[in-house]
PDB file of N, CA and C in Angstrom:
ATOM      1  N   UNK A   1      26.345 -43.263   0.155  1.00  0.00           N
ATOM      2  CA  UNK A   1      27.530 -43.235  -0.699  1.00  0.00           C
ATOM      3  C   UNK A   1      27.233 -44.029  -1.970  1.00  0.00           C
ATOM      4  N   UNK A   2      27.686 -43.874  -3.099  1.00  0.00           N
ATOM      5  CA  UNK A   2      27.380 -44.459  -4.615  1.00  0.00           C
ATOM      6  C   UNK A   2      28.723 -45.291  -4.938  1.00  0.00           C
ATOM      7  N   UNK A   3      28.007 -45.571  -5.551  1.00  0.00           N
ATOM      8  CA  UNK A   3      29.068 -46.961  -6.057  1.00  0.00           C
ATOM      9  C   UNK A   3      30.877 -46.260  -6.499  1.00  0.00           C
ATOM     10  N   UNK A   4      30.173 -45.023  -7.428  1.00  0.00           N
ATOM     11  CA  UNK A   4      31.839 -44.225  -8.229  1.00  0.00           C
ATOM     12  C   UNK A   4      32.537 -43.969  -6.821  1.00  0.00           C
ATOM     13  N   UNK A   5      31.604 -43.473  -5.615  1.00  0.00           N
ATOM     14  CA  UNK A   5      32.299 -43.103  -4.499  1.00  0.00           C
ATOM     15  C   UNK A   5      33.521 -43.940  -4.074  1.00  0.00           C
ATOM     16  N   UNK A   6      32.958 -44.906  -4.017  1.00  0.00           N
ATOM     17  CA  UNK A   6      33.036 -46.322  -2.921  1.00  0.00           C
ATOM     18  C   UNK A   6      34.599 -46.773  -4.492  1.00  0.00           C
ATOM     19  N   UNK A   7      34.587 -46.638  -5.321  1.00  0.00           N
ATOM     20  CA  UNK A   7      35.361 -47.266  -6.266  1.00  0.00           C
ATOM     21  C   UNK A   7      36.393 -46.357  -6.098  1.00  0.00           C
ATOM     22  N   UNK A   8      36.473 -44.896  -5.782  1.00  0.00           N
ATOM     23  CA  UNK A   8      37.468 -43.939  -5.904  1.00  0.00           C
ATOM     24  C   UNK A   8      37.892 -43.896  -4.516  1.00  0.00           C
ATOM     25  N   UNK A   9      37.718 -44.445  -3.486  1.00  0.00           N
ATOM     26  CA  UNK A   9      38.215 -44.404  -2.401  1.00  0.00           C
ATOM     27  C   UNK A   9      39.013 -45.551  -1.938  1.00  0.00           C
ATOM     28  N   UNK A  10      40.485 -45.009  -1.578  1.00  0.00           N
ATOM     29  CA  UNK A  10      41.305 -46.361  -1.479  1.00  0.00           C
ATOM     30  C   UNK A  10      41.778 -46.778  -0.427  1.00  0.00           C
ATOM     31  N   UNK A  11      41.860 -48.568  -0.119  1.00  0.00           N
ATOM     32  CA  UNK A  11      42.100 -48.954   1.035  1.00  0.00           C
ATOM     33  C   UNK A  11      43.564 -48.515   1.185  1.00  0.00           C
ATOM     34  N   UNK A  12      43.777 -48.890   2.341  1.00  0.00           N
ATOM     35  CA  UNK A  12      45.674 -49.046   2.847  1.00  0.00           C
ATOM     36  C   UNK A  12      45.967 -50.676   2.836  1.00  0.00           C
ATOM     37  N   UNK A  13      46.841 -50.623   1.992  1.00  0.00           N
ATOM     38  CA  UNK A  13      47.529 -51.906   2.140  1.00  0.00           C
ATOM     39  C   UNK A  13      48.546 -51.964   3.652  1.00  0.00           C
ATOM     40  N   UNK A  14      49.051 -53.140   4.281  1.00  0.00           N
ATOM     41  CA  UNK A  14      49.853 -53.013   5.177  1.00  0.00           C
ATOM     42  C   UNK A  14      51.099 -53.589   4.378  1.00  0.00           C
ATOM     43  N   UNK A  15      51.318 -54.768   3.570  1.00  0.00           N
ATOM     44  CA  UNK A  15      52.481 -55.321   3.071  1.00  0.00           C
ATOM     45  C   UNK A  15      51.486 -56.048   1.805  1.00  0.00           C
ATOM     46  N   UNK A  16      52.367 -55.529   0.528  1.00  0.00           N
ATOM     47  CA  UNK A  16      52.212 -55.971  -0.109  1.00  0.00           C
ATOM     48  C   UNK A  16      53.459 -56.935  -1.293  1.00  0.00           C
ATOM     49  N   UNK A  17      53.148 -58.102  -1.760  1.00  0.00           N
ATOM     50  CA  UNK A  17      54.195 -58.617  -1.969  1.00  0.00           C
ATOM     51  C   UNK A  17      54.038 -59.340  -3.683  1.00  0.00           C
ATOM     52  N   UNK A  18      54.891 -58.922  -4.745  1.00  0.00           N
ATOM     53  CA  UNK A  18      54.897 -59.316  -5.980  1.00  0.00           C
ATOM     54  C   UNK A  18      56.054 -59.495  -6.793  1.00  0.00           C
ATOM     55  N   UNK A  19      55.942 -60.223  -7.982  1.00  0.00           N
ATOM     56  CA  UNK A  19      57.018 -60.662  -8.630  1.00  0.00           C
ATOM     57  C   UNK A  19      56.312 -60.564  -9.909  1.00  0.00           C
ATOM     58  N   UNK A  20      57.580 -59.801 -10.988  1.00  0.00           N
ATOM     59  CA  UNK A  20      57.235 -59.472 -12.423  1.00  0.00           C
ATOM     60  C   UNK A  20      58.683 -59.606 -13.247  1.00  0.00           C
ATOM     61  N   UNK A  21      58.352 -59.802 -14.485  1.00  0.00           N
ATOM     62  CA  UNK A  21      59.307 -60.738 -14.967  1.00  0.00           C
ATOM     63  C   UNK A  21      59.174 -59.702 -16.368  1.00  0.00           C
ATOM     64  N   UNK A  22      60.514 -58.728 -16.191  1.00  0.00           N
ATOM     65  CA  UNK A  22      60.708 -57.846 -17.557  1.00  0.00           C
ATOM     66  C   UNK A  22      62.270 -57.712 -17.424  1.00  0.00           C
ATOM     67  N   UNK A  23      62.867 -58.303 -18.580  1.00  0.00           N
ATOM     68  CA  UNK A  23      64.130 -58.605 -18.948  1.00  0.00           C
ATOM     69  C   UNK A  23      65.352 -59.180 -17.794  1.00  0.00           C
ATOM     70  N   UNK A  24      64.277 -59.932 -16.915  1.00  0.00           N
ATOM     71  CA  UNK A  24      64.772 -60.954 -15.776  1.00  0.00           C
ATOM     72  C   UNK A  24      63.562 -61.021 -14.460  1.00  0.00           C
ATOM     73  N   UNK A  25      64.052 -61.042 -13.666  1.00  0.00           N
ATOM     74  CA  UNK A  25      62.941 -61.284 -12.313  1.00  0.00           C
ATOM     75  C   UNK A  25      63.408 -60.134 -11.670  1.00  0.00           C
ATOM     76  N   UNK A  26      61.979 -59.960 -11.099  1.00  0.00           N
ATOM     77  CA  UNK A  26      61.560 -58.799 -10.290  1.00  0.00           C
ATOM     78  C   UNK A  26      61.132 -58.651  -9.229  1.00  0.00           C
ATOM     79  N   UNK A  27      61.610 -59.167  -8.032  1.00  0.00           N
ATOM     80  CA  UNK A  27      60.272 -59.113  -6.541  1.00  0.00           C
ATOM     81  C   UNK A  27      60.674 -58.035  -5.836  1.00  0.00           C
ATOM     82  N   UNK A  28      59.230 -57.432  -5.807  1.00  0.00           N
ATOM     83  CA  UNK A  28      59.008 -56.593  -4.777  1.00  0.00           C
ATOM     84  C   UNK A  28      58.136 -56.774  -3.488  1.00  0.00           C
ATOM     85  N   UNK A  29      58.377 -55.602  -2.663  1.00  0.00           N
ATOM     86  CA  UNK A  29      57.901 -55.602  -1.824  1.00  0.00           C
ATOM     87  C   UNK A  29      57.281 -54.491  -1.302  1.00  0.00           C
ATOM     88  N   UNK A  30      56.023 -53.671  -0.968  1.00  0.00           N
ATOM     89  CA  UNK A  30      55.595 -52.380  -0.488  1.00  0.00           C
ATOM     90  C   UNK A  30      55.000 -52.450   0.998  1.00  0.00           C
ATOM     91  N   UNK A  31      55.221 -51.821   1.800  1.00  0.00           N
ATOM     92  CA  UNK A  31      55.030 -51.819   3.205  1.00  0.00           C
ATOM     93  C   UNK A  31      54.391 -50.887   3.565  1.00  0.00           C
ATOM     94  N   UNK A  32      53.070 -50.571   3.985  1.00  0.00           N
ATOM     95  CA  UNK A  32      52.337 -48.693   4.501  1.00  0.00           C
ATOM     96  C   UNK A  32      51.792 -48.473   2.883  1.00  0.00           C
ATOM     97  N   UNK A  33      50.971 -48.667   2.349  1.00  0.00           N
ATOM     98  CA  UNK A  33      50.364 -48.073   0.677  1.00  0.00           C
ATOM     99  C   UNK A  33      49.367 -47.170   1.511  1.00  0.00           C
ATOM    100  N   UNK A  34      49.458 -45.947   1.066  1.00  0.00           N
ATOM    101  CA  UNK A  34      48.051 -44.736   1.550  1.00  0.00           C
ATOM    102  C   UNK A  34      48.105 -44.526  -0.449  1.00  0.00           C
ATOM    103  N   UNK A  35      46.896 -44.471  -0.120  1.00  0.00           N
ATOM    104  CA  UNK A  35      46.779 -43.427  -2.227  1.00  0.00           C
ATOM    105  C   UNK A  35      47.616 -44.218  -2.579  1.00  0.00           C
ATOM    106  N   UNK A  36      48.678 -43.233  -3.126  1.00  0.00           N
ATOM    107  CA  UNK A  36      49.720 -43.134  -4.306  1.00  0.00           C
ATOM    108  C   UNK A  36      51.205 -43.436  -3.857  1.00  0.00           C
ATOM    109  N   UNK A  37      51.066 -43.053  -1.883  1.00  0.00           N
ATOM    110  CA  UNK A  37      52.504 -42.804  -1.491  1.00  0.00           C
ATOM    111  C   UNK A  37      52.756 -45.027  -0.603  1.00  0.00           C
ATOM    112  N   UNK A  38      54.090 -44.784  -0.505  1.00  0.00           N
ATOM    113  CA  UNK A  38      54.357 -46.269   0.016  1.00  0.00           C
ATOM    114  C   UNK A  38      55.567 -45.240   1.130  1.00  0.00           C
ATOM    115  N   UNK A  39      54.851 -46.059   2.176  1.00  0.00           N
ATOM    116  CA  UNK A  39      56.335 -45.483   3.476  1.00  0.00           C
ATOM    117  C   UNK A  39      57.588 -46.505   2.903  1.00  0.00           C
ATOM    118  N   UNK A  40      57.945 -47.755   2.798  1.00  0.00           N
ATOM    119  CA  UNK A  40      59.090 -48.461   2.366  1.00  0.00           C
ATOM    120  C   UNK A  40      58.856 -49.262   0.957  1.00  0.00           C
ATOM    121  N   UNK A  41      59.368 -49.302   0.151  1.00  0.00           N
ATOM    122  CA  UNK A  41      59.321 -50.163  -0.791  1.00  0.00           C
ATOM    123  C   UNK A  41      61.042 -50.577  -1.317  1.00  0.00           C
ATOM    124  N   UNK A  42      60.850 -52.207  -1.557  1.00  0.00           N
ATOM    125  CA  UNK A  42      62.099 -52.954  -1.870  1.00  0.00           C
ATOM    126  C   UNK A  42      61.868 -53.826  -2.507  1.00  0.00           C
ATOM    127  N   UNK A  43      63.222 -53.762  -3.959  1.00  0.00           N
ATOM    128  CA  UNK A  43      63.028 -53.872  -4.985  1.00  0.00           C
ATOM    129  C   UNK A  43      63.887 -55.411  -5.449  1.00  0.00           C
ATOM    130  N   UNK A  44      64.013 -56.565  -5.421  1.00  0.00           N
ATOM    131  CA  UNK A  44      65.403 -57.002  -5.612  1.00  0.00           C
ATOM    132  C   UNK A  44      65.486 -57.502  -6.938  1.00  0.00           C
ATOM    133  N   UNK A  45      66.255 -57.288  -7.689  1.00  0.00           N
ATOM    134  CA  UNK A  45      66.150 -58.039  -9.176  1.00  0.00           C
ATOM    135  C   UNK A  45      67.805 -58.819  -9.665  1.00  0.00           C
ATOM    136  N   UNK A  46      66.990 -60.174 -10.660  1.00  0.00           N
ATOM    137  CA  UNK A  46      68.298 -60.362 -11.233  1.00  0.00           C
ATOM    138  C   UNK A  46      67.861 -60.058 -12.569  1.00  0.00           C
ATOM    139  N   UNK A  47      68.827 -59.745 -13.611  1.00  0.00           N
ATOM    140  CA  UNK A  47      68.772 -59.617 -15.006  1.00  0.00           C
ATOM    141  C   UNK A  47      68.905 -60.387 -15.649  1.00  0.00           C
ATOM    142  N   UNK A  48      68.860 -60.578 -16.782  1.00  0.00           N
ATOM    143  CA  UNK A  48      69.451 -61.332 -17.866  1.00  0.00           C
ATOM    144  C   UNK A  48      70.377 -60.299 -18.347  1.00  0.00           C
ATOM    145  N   UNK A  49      70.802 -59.376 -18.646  1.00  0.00           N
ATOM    146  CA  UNK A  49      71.832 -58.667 -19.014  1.00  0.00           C
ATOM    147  C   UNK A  49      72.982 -58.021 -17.545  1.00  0.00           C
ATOM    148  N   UNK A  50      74.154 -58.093 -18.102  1.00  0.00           N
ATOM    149  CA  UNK A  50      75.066 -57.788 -17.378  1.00  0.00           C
ATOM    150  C   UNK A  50      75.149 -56.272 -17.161  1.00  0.00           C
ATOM    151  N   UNK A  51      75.955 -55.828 -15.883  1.00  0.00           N
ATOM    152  CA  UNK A  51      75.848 -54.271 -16.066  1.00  0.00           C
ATOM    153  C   UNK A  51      77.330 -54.200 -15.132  1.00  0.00           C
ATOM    154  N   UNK A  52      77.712 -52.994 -15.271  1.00  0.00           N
ATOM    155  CA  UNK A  52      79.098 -52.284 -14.710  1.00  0.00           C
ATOM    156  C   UNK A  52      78.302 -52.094 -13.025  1.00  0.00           C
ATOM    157  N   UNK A  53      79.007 -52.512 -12.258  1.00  0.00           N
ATOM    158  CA  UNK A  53      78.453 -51.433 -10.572  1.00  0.00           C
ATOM    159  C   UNK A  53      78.389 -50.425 -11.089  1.00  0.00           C
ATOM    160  N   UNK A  54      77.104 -50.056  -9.829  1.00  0.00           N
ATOM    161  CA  UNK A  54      76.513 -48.608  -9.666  1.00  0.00           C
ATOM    162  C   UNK A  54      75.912 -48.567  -8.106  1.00  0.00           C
ATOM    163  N   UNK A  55      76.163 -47.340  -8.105  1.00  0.00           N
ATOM    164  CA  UNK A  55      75.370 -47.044  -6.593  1.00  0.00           C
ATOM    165  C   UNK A  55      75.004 -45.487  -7.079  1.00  0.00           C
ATOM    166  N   UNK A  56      73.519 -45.513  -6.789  1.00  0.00           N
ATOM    167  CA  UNK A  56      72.989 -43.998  -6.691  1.00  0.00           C
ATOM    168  C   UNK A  56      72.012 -43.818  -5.724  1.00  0.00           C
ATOM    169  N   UNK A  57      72.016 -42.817  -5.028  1.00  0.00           N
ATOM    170  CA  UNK A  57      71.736 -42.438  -3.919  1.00  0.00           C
ATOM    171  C   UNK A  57      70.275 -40.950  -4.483  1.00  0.00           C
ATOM    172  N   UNK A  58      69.237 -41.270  -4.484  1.00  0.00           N
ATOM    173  CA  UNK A  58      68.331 -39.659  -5.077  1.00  0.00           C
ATOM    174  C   UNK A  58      67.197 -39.246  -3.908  1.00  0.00           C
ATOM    175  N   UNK A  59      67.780 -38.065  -3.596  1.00  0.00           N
ATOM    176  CA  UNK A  59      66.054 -37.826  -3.246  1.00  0.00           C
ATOM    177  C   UNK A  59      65.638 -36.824  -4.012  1.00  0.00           C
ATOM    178  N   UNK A  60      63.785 -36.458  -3.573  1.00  0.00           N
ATOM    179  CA  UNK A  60      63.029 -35.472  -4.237  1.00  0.00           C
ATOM    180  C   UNK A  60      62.837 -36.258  -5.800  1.00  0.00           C
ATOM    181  N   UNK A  61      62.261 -35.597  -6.561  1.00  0.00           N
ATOM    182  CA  UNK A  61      60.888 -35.648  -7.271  1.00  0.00           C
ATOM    183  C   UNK A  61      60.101 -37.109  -7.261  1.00  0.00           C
ATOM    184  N   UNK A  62      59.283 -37.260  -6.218  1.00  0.00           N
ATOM    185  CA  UNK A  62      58.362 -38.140  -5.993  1.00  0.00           C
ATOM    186  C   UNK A  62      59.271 -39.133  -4.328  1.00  0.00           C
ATOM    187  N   UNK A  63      60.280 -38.656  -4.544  1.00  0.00           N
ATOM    188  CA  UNK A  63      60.990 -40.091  -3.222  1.00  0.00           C
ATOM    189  C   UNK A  63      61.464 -39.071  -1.910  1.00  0.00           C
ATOM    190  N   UNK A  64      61.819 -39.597  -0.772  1.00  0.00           N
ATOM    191  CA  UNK A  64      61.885 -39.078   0.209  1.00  0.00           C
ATOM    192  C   UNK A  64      63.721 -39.533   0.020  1.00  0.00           C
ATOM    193  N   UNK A  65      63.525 -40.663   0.164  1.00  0.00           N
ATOM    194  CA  UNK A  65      65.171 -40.984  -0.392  1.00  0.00           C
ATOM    195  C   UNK A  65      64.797 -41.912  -1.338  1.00  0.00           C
ATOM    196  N   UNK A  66      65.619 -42.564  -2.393  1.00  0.00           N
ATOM    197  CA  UNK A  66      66.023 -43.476  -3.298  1.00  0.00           C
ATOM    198  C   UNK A  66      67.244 -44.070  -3.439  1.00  0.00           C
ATOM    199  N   UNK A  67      67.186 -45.117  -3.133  1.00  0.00           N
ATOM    200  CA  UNK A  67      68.857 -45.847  -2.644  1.00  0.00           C
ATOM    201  C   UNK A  67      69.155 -47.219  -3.939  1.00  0.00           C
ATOM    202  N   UNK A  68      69.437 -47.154  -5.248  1.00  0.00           N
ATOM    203  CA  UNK A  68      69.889 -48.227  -5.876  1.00  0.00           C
ATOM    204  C   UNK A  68      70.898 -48.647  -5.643  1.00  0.00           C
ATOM    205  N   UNK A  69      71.460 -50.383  -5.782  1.00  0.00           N
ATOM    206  CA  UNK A  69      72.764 -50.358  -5.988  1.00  0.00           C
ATOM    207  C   UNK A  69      72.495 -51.728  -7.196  1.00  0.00           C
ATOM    208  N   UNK A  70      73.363 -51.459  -8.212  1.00  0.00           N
ATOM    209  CA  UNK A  70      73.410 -52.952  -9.071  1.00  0.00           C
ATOM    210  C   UNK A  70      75.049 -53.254  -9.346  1.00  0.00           C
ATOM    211  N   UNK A  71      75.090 -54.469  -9.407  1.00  0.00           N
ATOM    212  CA  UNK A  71      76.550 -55.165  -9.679  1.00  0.00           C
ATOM    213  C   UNK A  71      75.950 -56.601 -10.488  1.00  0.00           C
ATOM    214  N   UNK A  72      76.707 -56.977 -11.505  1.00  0.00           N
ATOM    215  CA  UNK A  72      76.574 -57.977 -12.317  1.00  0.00           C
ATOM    216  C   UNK A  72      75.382 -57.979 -12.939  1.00  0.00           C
ATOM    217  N   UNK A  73      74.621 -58.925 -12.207  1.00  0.00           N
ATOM    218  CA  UNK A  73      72.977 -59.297 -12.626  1.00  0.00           C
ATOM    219  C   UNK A  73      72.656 -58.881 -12.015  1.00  0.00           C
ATOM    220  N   UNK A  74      72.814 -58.876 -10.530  1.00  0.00           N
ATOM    221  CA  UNK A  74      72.087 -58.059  -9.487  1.00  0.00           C
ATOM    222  C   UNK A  74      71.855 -56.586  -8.936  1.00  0.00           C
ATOM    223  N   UNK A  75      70.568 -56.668  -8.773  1.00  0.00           N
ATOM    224  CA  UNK A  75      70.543 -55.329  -8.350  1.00  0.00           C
ATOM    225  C   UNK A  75      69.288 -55.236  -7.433  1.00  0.00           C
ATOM    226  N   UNK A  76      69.390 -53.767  -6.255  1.00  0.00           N
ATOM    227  CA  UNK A  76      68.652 -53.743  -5.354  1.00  0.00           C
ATOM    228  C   UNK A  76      67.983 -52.139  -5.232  1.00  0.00           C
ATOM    229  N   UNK A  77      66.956 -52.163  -4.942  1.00  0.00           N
ATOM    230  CA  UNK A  77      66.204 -50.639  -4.796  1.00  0.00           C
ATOM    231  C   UNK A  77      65.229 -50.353  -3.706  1.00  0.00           C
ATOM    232  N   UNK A  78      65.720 -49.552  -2.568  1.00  0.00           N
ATOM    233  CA  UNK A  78      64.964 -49.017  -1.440  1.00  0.00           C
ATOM    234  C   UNK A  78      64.598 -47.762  -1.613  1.00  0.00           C
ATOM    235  N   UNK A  79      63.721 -47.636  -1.398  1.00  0.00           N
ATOM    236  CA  UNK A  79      62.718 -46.119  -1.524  1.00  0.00           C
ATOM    237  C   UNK A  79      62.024 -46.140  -0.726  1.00  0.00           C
ATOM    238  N   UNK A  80      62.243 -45.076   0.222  1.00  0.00           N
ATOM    239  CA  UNK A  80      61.589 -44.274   1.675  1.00  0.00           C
ATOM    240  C   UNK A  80      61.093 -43.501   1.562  1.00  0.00           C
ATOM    241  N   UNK A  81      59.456 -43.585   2.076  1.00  0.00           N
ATOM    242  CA  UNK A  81      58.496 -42.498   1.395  1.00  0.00           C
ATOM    243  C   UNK A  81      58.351 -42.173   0.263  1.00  0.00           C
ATOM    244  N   UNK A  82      57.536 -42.873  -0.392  1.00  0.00           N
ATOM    245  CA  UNK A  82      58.392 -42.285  -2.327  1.00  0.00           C
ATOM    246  C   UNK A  82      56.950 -42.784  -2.976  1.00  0.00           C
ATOM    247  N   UNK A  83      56.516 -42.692  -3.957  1.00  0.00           N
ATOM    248  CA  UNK A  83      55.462 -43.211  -4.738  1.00  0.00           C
ATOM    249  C   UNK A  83      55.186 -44.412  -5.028  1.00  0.00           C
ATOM    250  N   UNK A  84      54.114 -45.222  -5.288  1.00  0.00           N
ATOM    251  CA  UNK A  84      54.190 -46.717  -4.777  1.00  0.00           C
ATOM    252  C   UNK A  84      54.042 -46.874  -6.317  1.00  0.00           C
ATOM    253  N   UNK A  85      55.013 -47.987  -6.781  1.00  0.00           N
ATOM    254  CA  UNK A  85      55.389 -48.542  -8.260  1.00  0.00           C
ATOM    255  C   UNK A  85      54.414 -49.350  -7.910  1.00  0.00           C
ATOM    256  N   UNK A  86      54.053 -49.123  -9.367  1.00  0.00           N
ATOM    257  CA  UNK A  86      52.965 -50.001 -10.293  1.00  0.00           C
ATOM    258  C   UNK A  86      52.935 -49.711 -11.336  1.00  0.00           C
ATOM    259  N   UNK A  87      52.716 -51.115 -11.712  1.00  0.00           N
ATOM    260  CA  UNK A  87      52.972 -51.294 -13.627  1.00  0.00           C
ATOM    261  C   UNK A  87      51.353 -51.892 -14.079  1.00  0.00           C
ATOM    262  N   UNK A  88      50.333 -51.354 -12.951  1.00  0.00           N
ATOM    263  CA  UNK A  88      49.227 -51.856 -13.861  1.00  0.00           C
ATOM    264  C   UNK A  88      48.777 -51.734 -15.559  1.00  0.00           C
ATOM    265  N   UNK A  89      49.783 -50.219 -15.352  1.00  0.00           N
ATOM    266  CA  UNK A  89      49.454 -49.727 -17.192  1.00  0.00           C
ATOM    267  C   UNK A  89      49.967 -50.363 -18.273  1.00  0.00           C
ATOM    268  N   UNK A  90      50.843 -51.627 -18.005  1.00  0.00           N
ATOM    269  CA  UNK A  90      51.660 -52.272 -18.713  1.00  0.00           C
ATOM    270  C   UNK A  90      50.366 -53.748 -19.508  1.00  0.00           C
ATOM    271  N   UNK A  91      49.975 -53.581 -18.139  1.00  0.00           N
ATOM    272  CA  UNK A  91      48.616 -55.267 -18.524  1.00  0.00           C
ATOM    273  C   UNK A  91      48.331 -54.888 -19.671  1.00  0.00           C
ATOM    274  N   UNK A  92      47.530 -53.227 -19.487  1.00  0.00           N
ATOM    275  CA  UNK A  92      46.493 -53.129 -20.447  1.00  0.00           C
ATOM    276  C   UNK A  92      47.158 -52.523 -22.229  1.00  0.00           C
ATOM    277  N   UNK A  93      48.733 -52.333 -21.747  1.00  0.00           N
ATOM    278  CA  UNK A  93      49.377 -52.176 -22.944  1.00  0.00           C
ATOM    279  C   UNK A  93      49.891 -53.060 -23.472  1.00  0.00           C
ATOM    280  N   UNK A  94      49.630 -54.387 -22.941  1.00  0.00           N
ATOM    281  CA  UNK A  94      50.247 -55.496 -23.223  1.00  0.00           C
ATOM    282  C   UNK A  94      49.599 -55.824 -24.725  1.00  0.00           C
ATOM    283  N   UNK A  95      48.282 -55.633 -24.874  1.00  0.00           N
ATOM    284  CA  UNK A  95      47.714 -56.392 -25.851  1.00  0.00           C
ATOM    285  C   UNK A  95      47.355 -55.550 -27.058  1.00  0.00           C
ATOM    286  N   UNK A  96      48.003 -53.726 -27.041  1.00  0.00           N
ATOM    287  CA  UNK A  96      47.984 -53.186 -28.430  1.00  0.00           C
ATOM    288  C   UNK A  96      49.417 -53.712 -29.073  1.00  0.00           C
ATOM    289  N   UNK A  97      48.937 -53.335 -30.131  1.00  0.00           N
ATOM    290  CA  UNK A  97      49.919 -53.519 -31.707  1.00  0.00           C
ATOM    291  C   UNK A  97      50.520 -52.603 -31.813  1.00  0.00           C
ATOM    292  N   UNK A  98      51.726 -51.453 -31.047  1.00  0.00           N
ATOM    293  CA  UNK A  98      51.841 -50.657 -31.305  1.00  0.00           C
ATOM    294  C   UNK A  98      53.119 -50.299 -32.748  1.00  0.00           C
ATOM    295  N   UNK A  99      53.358 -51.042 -33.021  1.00  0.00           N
ATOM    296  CA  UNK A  99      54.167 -51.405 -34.475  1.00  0.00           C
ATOM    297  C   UNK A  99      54.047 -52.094 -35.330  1.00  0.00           C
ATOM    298  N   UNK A 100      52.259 -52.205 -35.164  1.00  0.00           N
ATOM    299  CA  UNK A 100      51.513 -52.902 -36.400  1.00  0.00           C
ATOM    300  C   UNK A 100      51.731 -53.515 -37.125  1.00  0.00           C
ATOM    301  N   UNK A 101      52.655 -54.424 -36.418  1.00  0.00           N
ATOM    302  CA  UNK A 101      52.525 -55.595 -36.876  1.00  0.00           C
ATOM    303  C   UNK A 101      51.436 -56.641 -37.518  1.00  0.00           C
ATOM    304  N   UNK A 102      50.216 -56.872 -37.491  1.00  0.00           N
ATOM    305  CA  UNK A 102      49.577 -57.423 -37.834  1.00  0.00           C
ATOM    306  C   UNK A 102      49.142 -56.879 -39.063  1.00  0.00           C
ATOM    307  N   UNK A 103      49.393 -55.573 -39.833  1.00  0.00           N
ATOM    308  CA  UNK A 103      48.815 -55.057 -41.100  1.00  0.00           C
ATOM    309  C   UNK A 103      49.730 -55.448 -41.868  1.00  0.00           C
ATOM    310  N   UNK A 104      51.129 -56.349 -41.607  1.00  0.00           N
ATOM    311  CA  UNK A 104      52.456 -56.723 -42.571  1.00  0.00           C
ATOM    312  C   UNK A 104      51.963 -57.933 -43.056  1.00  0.00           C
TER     313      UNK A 104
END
């Protein structure tokens, strides 16, 4: 087996556990990672901005079910069978200029 092999082939996570911080706090949690898919993932966040209640309930395109609910600051997100969130693409967008700023 070659190295590209061995790099394109992905482990299973059993529980994975993180916290990210975009326009308040963010911890999650992913349980079962195969590839792309997560059997449970849970979401809990507080904001810095206020919001009206909501409860939405989705399944299908990418989720098996999708269960939000937010009130005030808080808010919560369960997804059963559904695609495993990741914001790795955010790192590496972190550090363009995309409103070029630096040519002002």
């Amino acid at each position: 087996m070659t190295s590209s092999n061995s790099q394109k082939k992905s482990k299973m996570n059993l529980i994975q556990f993180n916290h990210r911080k975009d326009f308040g706090d963010d911890w999650y949690v992913q349980i079962i990672n195969i590839k792309r898919i997560s059997l449970l993932q849970i979401s809990i966040s507080w904001n810095d901005f206020k919001s009206w209640p909501y409860f939405q309930l989705k399944s299908g395109t990418g989720d098996a079910l999708d269960i939000i609910f937010w009130i005030y600051k808080f808010g919560i997100d369960v997804t059963i069978l559904g695609r495993t969130w990741t914001w790795d693409y955010l790192k590496d967008d972190e550090e363009s200029d995309h409103l070029r700023m630096e040519e002002c």
